[in-house]
C-alpha atoms as a PDB file:
ATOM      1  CA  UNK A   1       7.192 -10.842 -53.274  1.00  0.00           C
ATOM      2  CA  UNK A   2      10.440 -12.806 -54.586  1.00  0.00           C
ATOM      3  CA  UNK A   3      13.628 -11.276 -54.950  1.00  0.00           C
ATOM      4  CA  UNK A   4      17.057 -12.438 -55.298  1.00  0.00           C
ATOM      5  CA  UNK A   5      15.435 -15.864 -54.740  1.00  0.00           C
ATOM      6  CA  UNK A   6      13.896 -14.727 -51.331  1.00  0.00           C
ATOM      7  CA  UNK A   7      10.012 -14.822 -51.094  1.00  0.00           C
ATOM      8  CA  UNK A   8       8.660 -12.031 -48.627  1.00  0.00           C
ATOM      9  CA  UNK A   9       4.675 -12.361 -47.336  1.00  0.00           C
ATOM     10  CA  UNK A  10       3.582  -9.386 -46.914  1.00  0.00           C
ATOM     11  CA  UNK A  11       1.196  -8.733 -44.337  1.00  0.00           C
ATOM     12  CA  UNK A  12      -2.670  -7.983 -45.157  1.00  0.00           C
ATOM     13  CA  UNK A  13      -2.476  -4.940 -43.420  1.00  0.00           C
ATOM     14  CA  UNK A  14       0.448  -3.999 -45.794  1.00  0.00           C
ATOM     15  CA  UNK A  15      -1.152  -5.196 -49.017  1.00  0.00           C
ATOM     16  CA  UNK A  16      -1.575  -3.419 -51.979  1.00  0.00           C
ATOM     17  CA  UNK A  17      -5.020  -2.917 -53.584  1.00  0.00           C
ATOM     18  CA  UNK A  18      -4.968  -2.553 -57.432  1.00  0.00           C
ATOM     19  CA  UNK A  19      -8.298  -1.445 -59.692  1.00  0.00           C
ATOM     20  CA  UNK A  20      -7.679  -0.789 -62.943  1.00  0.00           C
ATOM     21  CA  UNK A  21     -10.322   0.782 -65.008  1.00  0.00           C
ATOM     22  CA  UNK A  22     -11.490   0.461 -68.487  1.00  0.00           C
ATOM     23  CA  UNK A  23     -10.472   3.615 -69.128  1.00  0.00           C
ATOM     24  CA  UNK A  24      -7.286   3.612 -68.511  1.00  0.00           C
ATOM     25  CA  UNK A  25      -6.869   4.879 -65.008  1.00  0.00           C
ATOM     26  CA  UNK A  26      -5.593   2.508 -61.938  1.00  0.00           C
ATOM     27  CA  UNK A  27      -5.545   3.146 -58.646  1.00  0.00           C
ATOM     28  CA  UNK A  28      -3.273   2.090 -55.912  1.00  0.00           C
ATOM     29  CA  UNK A  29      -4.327   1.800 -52.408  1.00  0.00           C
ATOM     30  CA  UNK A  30      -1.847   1.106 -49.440  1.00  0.00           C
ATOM     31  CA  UNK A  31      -1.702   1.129 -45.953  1.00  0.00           C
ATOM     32  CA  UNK A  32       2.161   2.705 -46.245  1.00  0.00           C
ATOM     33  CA  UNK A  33       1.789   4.828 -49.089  1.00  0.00           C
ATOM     34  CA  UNK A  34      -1.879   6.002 -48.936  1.00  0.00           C
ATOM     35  CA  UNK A  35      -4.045   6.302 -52.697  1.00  0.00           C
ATOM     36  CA  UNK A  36      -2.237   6.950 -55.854  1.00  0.00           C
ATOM     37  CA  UNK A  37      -3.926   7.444 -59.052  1.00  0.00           C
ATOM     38  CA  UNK A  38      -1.880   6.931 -62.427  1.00  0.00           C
ATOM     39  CA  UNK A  39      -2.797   5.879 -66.075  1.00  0.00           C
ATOM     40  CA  UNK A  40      -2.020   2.480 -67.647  1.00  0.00           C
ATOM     41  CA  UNK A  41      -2.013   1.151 -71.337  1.00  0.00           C
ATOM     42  CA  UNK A  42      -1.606  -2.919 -71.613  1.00  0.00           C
ATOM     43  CA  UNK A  43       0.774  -4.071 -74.880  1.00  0.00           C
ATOM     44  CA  UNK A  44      -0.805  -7.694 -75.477  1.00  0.00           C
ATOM     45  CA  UNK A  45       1.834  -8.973 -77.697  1.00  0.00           C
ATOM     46  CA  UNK A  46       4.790  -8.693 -75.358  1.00  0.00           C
ATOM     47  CA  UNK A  47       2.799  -8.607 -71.869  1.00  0.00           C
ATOM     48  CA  UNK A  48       4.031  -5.611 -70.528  1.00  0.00           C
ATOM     49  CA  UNK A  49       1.686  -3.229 -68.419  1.00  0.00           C
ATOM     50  CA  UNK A  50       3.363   0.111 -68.463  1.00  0.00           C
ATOM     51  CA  UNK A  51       2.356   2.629 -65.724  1.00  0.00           C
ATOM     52  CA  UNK A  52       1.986   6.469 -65.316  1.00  0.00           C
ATOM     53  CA  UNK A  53       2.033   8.048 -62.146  1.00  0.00           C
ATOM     54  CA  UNK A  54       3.473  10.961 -59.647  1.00  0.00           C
ATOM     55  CA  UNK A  55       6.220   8.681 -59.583  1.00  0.00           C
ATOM     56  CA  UNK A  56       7.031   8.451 -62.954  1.00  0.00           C
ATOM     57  CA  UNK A  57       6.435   5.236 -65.009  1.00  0.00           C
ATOM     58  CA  UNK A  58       6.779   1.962 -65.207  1.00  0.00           C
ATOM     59  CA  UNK A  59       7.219  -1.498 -67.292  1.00  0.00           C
ATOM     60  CA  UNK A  60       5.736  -4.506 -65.495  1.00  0.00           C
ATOM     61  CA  UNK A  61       5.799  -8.127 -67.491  1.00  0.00           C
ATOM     62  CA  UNK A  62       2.754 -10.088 -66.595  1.00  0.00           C
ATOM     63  CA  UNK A  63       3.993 -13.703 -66.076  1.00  0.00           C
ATOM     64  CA  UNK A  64       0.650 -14.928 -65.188  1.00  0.00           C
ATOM     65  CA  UNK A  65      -2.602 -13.617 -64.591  1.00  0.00           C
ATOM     66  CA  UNK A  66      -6.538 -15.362 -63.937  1.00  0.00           C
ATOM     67  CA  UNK A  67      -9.438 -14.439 -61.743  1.00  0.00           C
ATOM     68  CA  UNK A  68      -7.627 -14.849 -58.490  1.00  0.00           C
ATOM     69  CA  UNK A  69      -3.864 -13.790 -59.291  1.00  0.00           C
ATOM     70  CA  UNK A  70      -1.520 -11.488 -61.035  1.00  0.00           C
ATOM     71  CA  UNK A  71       1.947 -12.157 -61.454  1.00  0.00           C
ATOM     72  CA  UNK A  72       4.471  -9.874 -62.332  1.00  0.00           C
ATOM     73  CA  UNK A  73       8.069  -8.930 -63.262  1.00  0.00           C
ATOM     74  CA  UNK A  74      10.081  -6.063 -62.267  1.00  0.00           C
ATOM     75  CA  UNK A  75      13.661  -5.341 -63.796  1.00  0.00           C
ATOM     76  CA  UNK A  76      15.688  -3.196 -61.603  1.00  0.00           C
ATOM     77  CA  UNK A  77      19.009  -2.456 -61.982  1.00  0.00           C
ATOM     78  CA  UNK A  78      20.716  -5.096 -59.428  1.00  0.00           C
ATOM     79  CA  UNK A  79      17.839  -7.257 -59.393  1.00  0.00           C
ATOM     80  CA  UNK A  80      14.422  -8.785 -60.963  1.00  0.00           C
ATOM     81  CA  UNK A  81      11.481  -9.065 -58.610  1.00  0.00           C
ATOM     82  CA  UNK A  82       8.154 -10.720 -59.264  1.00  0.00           C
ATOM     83  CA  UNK A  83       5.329  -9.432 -57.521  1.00  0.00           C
ATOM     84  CA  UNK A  84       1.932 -11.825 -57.000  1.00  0.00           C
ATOM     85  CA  UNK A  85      -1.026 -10.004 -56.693  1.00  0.00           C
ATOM     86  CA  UNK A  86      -4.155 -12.135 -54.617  1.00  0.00           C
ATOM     87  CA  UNK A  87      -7.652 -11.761 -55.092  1.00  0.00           C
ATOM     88  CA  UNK A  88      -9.017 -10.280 -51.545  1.00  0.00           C
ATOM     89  CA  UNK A  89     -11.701 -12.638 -50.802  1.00  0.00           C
END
C-alpha cells in the first residue's frame, strides 16, 4: 500500500483475497474484516472498477494489471492511495 508517498507491507496474514466472478459478483476475504460479498461492473475505456457492497460503493482506477498483479488507485478526500494486489503463489 502507498500513501502520501509512504509504502506499507502488509503482512500475509493481513492480506486481502480478491475473486471476482464472471458474473459480476466479487468476494473479499480478510483476516480483519472476515468475507464480504459485493457486485462489480468494469468500464474499459476509463479503467475504473466500481464496487457494490454493505459498505456502499466504490471507484477504483486500475493503473496496472497482468497475471501476477493488480494495481490500483484510490481518491480520498485528503489523499490518493494505490493499492497492489499479488498473486498468492
Amino acid at each position: 500500500m502507498d500513501s502520501d508517498g509512504r509504502i506499507i507491507n502488509i503482512p500475509a496474514g493481513e492480506a486481502s483475497y480478491l475473486n471476482f466472478k464472471n458474473d459480476g459478483t466479487y468476494t473479499d476475504s480478510t483476516a480483519r474484516f472476515k468475507v464480504s460479498n459485493g457486485l462489480w461492473t468494469f468500464n474499459q475505456s476509463d479503467k475504473v472498477l466500481e464496487t457494490i457492497d454493505k459498505g456502499g460503493k466504490s471507484k477504483i482506477k486500475i493503473v496496472t494489471i497482468n497475471s501476477n498483479e493488480l494495481k490500483t488507485e484510490i481518491k480520498y478526500t485528503n489523499a490518493i492511495m494505490f493499492l497492489t494486489y499479488k498473486k498468492d503463489e
